[in-house]
N, C-alpha and C. Protein backbone atom coordinates (compact mmCIF):
# COMPACT_ATOMS: atom_id res chain seq x y z
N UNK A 1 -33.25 -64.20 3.13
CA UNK A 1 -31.86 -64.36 2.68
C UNK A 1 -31.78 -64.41 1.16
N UNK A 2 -30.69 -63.71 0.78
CA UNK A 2 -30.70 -64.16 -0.86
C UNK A 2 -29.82 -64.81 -1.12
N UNK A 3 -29.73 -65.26 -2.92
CA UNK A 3 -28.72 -65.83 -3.05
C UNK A 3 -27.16 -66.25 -2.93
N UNK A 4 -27.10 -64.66 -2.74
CA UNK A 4 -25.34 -64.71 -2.28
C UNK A 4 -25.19 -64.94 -0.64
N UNK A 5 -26.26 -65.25 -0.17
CA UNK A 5 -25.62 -65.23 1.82
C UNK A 5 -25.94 -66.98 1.48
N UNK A 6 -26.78 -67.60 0.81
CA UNK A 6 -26.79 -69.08 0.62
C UNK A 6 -25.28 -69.74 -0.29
N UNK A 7 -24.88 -68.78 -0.61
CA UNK A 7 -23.28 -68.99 -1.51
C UNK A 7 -22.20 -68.84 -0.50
N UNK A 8 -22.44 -68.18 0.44
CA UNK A 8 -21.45 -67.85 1.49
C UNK A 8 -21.52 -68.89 2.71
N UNK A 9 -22.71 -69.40 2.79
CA UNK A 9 -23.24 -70.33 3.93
C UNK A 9 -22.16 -71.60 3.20
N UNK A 10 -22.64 -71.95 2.28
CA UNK A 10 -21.94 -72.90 1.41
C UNK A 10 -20.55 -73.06 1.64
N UNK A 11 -19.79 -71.78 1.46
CA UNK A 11 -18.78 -71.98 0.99
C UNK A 11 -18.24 -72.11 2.56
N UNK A 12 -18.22 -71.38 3.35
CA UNK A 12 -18.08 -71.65 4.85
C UNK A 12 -18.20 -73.17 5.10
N UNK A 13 -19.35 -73.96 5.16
CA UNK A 13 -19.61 -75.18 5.32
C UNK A 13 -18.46 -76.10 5.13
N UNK A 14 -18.29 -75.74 3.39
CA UNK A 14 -17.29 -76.93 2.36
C UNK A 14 -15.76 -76.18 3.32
N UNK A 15 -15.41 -75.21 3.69
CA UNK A 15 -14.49 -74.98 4.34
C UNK A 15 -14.44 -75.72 6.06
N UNK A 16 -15.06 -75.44 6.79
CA UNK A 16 -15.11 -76.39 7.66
C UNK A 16 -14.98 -77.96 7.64
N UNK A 17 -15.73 -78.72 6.97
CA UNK A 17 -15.53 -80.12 6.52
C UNK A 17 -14.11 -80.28 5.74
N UNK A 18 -13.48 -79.38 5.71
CA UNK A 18 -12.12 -79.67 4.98
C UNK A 18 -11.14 -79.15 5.91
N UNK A 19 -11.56 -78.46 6.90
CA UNK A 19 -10.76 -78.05 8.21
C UNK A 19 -11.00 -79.38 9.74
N UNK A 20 -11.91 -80.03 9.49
CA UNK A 20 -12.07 -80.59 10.85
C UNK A 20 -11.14 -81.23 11.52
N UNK A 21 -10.09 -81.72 10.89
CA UNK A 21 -9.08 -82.01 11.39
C UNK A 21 -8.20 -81.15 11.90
N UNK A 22 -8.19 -79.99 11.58
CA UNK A 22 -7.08 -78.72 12.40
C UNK A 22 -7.63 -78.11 13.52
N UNK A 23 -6.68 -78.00 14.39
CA UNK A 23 -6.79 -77.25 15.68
C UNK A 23 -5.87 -76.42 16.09
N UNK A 24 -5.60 -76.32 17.59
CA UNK A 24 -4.76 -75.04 17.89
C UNK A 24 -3.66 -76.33 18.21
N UNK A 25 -2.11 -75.85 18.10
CA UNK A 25 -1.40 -76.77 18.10
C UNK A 25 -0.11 -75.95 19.06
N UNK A 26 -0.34 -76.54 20.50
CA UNK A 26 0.87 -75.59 21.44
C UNK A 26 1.93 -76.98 21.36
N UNK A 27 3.19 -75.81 21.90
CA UNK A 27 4.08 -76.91 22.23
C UNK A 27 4.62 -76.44 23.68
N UNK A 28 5.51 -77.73 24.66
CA UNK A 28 5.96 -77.19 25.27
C UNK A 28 7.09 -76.09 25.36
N UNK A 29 7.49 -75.33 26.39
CA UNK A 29 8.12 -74.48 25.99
C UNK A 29 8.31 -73.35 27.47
N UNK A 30 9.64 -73.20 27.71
CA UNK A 30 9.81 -72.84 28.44
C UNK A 30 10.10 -71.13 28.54
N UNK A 31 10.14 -70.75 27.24
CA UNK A 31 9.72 -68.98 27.02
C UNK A 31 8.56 -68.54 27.46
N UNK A 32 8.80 -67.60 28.48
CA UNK A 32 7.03 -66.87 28.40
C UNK A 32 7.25 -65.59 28.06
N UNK A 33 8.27 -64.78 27.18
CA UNK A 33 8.20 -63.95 26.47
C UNK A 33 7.05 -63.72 25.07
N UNK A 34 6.20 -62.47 25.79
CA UNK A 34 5.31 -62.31 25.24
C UNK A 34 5.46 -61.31 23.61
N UNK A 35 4.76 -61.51 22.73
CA UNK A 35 5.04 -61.37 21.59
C UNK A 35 3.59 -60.86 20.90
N UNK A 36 3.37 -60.12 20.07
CA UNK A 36 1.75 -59.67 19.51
C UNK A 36 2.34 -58.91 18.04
N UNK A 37 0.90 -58.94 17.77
CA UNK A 37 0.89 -58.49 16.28
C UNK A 37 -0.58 -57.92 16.38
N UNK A 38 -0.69 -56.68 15.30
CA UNK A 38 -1.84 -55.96 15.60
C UNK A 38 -1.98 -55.54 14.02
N UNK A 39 -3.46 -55.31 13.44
CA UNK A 39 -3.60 -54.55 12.51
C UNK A 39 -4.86 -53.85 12.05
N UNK A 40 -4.76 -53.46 11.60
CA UNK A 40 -6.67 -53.05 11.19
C UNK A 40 -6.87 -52.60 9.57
N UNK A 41 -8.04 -53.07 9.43
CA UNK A 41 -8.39 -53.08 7.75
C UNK A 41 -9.39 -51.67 7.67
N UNK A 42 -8.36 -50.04 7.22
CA UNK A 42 -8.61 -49.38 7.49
C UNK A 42 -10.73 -48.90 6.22
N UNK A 43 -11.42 -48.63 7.17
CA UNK A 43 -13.04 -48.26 6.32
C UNK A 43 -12.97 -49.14 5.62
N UNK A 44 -13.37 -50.72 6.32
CA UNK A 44 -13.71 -52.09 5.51
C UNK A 44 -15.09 -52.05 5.51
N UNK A 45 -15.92 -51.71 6.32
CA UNK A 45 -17.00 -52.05 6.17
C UNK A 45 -17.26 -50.69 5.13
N UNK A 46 -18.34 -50.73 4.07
CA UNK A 46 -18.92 -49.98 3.16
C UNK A 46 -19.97 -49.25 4.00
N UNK A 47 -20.41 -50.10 4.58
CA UNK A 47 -22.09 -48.82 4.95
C UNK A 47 -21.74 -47.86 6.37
N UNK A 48 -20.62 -48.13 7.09
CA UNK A 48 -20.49 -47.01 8.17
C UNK A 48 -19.33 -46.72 8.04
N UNK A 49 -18.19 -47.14 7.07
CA UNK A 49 -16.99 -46.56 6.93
C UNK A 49 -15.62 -46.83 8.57
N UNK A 50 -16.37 -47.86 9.12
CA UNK A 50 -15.62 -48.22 10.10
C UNK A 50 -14.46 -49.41 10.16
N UNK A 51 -13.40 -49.23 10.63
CA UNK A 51 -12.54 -50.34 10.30
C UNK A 51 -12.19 -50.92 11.43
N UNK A 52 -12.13 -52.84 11.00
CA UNK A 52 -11.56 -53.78 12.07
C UNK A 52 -10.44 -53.81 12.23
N UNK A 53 -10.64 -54.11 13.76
CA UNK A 53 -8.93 -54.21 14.62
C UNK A 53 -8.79 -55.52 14.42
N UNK A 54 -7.52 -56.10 14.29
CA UNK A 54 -7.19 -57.94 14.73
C UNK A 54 -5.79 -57.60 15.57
N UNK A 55 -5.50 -58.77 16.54
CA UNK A 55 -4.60 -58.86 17.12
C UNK A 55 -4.47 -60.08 17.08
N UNK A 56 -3.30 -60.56 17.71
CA UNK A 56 -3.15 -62.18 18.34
C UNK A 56 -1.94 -62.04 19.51
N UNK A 57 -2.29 -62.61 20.60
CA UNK A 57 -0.79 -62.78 21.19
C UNK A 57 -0.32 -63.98 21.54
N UNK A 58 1.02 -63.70 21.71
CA UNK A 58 1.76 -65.31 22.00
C UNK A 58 2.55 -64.98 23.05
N UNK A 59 3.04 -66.65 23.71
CA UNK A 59 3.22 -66.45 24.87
C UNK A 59 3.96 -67.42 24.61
N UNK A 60 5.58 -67.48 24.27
CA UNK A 60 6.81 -67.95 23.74
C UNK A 60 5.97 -68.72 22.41
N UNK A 61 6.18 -69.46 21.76
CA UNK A 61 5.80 -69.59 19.95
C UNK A 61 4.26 -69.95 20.28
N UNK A 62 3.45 -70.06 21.44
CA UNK A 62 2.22 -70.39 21.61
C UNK A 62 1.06 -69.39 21.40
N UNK A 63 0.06 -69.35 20.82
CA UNK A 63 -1.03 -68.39 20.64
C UNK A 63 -1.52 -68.14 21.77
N UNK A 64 -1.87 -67.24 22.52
CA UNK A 64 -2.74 -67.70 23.84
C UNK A 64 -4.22 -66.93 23.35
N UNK A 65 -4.25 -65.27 22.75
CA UNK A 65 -5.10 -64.52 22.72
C UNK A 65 -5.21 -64.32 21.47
N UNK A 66 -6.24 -64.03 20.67
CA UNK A 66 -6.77 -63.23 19.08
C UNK A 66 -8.01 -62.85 18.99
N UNK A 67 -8.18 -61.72 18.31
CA UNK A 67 -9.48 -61.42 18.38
C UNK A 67 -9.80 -60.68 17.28
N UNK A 68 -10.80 -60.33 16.47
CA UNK A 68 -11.21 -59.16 15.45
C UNK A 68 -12.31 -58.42 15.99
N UNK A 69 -12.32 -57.47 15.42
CA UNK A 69 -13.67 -56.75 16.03
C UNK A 69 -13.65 -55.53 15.55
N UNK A 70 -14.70 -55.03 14.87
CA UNK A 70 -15.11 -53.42 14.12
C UNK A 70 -15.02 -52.42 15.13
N UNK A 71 -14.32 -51.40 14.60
CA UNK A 71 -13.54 -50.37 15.66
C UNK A 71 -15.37 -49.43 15.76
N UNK A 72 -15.09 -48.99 17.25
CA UNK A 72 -16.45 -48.35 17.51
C UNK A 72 -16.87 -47.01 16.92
N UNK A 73 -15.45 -46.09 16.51
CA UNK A 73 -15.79 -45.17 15.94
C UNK A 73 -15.10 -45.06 14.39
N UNK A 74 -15.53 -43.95 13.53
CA UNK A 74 -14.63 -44.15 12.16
C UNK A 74 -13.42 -43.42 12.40
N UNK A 75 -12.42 -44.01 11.43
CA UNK A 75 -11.12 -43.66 11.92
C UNK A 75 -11.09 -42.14 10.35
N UNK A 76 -10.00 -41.59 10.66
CA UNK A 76 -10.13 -40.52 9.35
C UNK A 76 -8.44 -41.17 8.73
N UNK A 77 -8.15 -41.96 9.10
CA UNK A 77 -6.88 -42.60 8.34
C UNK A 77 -6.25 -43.66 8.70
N UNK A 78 -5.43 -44.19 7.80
CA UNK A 78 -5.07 -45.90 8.14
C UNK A 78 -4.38 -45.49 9.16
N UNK A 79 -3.47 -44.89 9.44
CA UNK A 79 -2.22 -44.56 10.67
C UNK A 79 -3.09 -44.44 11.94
N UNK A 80 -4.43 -43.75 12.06
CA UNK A 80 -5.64 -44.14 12.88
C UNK A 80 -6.01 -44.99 13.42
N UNK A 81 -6.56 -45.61 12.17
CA UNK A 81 -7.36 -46.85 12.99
C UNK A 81 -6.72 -48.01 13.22
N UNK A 82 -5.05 -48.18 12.28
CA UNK A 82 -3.90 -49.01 12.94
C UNK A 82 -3.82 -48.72 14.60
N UNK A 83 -3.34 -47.43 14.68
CA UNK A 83 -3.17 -47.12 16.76
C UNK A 83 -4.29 -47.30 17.14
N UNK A 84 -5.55 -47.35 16.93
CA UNK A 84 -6.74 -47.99 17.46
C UNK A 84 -6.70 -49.09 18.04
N UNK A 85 -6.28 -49.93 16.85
CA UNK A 85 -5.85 -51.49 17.11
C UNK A 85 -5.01 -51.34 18.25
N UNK A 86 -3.66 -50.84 17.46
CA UNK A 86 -2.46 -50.92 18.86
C UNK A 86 -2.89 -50.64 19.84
N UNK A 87 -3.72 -49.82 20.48
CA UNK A 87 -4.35 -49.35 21.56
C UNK A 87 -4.85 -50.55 22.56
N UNK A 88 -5.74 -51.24 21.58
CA UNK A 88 -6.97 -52.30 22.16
C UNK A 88 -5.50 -53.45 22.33
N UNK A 89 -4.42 -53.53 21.87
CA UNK A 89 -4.02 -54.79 22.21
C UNK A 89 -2.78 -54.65 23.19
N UNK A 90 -2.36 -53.12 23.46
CA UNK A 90 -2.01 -52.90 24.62
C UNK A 90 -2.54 -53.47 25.94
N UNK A 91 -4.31 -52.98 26.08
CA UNK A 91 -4.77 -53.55 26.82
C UNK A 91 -4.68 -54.56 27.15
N UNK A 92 -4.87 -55.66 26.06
CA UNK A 92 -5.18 -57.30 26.09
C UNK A 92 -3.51 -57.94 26.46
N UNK A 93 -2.49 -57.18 26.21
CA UNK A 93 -1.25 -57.70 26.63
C UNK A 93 -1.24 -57.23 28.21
N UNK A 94 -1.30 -55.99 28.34
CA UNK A 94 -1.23 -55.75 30.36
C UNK A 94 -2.42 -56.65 30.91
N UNK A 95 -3.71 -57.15 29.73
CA UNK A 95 -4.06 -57.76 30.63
C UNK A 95 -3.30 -59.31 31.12
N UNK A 96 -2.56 -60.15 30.35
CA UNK A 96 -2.03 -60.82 29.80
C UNK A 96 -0.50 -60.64 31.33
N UNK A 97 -0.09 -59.83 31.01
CA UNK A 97 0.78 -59.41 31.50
C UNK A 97 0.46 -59.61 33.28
N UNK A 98 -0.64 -58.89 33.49
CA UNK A 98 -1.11 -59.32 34.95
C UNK A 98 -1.23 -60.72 35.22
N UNK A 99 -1.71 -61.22 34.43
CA UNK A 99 -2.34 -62.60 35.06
C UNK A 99 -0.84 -63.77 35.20
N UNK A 100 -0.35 -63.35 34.50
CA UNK A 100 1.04 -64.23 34.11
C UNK A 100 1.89 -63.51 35.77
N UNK A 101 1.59 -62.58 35.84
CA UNK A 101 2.59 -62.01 37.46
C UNK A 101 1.82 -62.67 38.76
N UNK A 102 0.31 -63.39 38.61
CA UNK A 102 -0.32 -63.21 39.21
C UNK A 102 0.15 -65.19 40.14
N UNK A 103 0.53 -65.27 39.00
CA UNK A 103 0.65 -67.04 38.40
C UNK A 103 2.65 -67.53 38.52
N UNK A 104 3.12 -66.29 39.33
CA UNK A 104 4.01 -65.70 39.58
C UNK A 104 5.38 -66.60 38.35
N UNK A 105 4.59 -65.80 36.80
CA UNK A 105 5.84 -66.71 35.68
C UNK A 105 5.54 -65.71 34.55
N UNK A 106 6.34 -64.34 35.59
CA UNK A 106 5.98 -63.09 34.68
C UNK A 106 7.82 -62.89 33.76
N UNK A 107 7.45 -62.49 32.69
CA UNK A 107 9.11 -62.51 31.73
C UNK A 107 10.11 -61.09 32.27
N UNK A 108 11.19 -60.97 31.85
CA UNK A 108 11.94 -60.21 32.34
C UNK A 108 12.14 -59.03 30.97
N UNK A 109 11.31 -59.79 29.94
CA UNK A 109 11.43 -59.09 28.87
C UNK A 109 10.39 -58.10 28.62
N UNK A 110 10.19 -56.46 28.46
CA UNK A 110 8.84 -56.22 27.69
C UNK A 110 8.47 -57.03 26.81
N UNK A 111 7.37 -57.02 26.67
CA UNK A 111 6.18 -57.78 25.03
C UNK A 111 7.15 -56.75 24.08
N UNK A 112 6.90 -57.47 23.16
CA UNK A 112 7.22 -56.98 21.81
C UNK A 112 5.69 -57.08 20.99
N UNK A 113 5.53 -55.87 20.24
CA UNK A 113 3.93 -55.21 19.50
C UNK A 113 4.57 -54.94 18.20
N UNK A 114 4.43 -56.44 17.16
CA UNK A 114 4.43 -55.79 15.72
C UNK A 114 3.17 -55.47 15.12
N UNK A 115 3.74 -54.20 14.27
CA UNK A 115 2.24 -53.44 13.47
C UNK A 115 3.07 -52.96 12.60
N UNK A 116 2.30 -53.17 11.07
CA UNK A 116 2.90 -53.14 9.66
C UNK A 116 2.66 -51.72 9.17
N UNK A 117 2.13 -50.41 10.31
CA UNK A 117 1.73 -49.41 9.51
C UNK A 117 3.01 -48.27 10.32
N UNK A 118 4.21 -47.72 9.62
CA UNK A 118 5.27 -47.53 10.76
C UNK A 118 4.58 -46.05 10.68
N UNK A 119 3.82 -45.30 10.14
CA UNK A 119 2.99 -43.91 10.98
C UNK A 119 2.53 -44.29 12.62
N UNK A 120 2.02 -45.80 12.36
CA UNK A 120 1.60 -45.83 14.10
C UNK A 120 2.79 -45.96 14.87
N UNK A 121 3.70 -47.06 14.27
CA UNK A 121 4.85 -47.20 14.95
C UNK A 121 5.56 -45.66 15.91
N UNK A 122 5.55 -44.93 14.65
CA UNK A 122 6.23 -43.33 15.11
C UNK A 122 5.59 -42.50 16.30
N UNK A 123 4.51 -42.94 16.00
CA UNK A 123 3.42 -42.34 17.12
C UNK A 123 3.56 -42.64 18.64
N UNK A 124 4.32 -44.30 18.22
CA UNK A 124 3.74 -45.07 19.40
C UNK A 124 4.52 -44.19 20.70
N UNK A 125 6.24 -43.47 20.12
CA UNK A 125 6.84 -43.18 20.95
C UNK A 125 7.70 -41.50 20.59
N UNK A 126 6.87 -41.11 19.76
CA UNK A 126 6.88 -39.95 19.75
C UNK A 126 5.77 -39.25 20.86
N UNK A 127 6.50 -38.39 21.46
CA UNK A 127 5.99 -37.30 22.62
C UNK A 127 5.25 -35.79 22.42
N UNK A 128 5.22 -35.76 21.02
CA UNK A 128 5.22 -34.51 20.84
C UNK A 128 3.08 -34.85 20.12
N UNK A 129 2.50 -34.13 20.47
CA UNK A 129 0.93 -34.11 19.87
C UNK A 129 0.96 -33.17 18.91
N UNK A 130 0.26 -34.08 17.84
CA UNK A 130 -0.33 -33.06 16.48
C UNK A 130 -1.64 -32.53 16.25
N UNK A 131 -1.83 -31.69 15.67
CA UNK A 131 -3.30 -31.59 15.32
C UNK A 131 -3.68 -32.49 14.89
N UNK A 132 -3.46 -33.51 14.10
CA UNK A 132 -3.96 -34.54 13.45
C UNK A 132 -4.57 -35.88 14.24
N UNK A 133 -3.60 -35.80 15.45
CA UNK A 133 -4.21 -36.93 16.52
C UNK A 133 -5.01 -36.44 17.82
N UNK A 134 -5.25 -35.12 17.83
CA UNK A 134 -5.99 -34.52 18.83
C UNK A 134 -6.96 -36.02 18.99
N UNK A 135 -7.97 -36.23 17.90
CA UNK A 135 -8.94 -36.63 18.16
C UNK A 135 -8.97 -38.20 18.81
N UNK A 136 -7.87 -38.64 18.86
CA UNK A 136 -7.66 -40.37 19.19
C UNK A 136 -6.36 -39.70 20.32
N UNK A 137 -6.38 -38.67 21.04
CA UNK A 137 -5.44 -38.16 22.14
C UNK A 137 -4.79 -39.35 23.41
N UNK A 138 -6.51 -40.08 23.66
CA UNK A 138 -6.43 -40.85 24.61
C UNK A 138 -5.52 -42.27 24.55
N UNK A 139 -5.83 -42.62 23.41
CA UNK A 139 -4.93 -43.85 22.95
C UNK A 139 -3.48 -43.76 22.79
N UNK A 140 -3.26 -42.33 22.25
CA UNK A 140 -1.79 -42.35 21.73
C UNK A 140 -0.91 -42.07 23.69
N UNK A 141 -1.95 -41.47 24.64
CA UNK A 141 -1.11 -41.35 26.27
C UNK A 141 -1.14 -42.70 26.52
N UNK A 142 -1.92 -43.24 26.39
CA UNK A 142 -2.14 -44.75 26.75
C UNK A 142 -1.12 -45.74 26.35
N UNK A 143 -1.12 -46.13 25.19
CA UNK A 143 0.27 -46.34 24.70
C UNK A 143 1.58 -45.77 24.84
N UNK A 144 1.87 -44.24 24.45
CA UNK A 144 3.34 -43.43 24.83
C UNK A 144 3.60 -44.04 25.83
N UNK A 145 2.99 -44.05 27.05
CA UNK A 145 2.98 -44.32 28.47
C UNK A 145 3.77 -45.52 28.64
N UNK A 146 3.60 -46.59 28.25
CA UNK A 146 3.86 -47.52 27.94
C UNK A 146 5.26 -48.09 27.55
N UNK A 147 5.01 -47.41 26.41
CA UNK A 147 6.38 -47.51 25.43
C UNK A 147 7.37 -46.40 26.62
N UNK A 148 7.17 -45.53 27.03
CA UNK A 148 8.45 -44.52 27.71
C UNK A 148 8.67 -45.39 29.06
N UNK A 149 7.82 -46.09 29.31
CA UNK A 149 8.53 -46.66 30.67
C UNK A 149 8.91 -48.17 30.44
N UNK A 150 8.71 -47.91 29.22
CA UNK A 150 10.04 -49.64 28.84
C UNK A 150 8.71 -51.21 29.10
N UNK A 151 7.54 -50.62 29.62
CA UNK A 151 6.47 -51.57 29.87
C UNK A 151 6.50 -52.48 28.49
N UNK A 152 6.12 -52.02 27.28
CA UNK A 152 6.20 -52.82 25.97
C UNK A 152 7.21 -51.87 25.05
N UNK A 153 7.44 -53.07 23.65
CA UNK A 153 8.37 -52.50 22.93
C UNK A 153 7.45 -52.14 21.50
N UNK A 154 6.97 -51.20 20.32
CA UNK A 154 6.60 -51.42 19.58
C UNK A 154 7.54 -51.07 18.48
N UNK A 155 7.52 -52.14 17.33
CA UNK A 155 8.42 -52.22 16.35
C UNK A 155 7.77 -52.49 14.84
N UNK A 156 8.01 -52.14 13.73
CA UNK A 156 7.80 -51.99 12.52
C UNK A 156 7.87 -53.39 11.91
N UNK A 157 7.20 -54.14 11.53
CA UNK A 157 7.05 -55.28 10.79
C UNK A 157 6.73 -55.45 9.40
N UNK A 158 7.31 -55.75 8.41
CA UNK A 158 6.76 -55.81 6.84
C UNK A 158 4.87 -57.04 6.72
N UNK A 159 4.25 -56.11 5.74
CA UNK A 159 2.58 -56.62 6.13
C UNK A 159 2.63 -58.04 5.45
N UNK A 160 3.97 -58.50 4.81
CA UNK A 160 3.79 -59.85 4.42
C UNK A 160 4.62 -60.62 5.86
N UNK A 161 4.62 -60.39 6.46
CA UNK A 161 5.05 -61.48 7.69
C UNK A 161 4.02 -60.94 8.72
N UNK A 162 2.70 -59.95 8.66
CA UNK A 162 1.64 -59.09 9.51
C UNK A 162 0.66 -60.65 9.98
N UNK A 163 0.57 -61.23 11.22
CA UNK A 163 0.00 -62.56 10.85
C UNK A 163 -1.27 -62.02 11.50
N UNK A 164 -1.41 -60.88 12.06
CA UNK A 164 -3.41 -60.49 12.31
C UNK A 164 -3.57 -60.02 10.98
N UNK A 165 -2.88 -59.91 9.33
CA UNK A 165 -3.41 -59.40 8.41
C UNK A 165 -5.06 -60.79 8.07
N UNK A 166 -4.16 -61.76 8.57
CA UNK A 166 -5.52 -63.32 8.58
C UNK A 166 -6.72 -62.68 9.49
N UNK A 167 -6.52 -61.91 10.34
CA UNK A 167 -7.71 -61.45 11.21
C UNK A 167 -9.07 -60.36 10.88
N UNK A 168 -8.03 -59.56 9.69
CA UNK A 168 -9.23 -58.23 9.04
C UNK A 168 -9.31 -58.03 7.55
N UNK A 169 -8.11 -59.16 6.77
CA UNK A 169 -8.32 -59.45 5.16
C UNK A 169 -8.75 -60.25 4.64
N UNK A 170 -8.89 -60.59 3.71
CA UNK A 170 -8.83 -61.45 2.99
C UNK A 170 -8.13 -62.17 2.02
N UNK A 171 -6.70 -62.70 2.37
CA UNK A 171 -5.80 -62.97 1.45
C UNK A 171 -5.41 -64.05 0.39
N UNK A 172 -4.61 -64.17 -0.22
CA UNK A 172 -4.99 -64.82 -1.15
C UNK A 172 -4.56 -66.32 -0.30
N UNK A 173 -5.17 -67.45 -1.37
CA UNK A 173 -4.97 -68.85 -0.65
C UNK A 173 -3.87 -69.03 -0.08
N UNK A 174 -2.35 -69.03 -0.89
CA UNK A 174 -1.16 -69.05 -0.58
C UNK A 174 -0.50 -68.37 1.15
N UNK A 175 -1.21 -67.14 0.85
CA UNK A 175 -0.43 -66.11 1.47
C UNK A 175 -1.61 -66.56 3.32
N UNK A 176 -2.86 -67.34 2.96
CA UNK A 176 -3.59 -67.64 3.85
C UNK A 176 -3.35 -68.75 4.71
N UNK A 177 -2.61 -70.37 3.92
CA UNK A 177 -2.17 -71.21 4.39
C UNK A 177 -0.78 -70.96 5.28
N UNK A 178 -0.48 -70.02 4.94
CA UNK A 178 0.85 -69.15 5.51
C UNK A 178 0.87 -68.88 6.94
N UNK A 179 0.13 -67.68 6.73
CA UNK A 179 -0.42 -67.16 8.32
C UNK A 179 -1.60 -68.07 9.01
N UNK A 180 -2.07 -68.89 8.32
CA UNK A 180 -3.11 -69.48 9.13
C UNK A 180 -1.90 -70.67 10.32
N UNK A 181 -0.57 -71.22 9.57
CA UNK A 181 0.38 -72.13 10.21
C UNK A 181 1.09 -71.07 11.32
N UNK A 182 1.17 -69.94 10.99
CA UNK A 182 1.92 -68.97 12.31
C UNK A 182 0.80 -68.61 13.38
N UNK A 183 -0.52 -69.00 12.86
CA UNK A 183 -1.46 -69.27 13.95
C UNK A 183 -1.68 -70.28 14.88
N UNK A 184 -1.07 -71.54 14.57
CA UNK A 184 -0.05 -72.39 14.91
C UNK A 184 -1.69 -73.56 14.82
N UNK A 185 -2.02 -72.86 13.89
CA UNK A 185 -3.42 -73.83 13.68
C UNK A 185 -2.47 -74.98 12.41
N UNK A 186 -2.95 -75.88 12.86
CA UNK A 186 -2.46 -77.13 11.51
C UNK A 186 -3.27 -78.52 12.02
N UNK A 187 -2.99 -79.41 10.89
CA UNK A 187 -3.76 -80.33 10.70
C UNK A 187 -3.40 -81.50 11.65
N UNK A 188 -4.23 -81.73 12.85
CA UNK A 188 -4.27 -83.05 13.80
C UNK A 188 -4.52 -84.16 13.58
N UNK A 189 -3.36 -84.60 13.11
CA UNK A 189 -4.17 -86.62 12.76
C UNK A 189 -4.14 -87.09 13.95
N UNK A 190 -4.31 -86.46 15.24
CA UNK A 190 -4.48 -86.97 16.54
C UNK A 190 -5.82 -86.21 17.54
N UNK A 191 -6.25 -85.75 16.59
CA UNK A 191 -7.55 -85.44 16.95
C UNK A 191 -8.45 -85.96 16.99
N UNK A 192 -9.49 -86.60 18.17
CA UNK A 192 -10.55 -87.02 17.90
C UNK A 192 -11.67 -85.93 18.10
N UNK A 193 -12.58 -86.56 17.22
CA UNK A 193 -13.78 -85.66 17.46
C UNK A 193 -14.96 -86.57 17.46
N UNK A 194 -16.09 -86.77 17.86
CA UNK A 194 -16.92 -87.74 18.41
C UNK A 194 -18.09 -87.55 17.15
N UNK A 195 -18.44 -89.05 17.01
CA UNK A 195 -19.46 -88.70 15.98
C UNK A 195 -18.60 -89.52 14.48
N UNK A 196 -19.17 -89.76 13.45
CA UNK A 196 -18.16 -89.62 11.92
C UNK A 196 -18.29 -88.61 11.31
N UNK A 197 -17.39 -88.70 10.26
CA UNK A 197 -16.86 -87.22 9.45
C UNK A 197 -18.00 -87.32 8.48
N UNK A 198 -18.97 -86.88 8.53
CA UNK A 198 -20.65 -86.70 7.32
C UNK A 198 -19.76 -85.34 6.20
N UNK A 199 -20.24 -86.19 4.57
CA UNK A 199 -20.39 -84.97 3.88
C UNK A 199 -21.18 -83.99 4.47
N UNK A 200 -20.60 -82.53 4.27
CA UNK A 200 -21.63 -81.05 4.26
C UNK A 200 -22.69 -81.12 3.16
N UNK A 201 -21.82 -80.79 2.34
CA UNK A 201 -22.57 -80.87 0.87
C UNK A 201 -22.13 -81.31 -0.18
């Protein structure tokens, strides 16, 4: 290891010991209108040129699902590897979507899918194929599909209210304490945790 992954260990650490008090914070709530946000940080990684998806979903103001994860293939543009994302969190909402019918306290509403890049948006429910998306074909039927039979709604969101931008950026402190509270993560003075609170470092 070198010096900078012992700077990063660090700084992680001193961040945790200053987080231990926050958790996930639901409330009750009698909406189960489902709600998501999707984005991807288009060729973040440097050495394979591949970019992460983030999502999160909610299930009336409650988080239930989030996830990040490096898209498997390289995308050739942000409007790309954004519907990538949208793609993967289609899934994770029908899956979402089943289990909630299953549990018979399914909404009367489609999900609503914000994504801050409106090229994907256009895509999501435009019918017509370009040369340009030949190559991601499968995702854009997968989704259309979707969107034409009223299953989900996808809609255009500005990237400063984008709250998976917390999932594939790095933003500044301000703009982090922000979206980290629409993650509905905040500070529990009713949290116990077993053990005492030890300096890290």
């Amino acid at each position: 290891p070198l010096e900078s992954h012992w700077k990063a260990v660090k700084r992680l650490l001193r961040y945790l010991q200053g987080t231990l008090q926050h958790g996930l914070h639901y409330k009750k709530s009698t909406d189960t209108g489902i709600h998501a946000y999707c984005d991807s940080d288009w060729a973040s990684d440097h050495e394979d040129m591949r970019s992460t998806s983030g999502n999160c979903v909610y299930l009336g103001p409650n988080i239930v699902s989030w996830m990040a994860k490096k898209q498997r293939v390289v995308s050739r543009s942000s409007t790309e590897a954004e519907f990538r994302s949208l793609a993967s969190l289609v899934t994770e909402v029908q899956y979402i979507q089943n289990l909630l019918s299953e549990l018979h306290n399914s909404s009367t509403q489609p999900p609503l899918i914000w994504c801050d890049n409106q090229g994907a948006v256009l895509l999501s429910a435009n019918p017509v194929l370009h040369t340009k998306t030949k190559h991601f074909e499968l995702d854009l039927w997968f989704v259309r599909e979707r969107v034409a039979r009223g299953q989900i709604q996808v809609k255009h969101i500005p990237a400063r209210f984008q709250v998976a931008d917390l999932l594939t950026k790095a933003p500044s402190s301000s703009i982090f304490l922000a979206l980290r509270h629409k993650l509905t993560v905040d500070k529990q003075s009713t949290l116990s945790l077993k053990g005492d609170k030890k300096d890290i470092l």
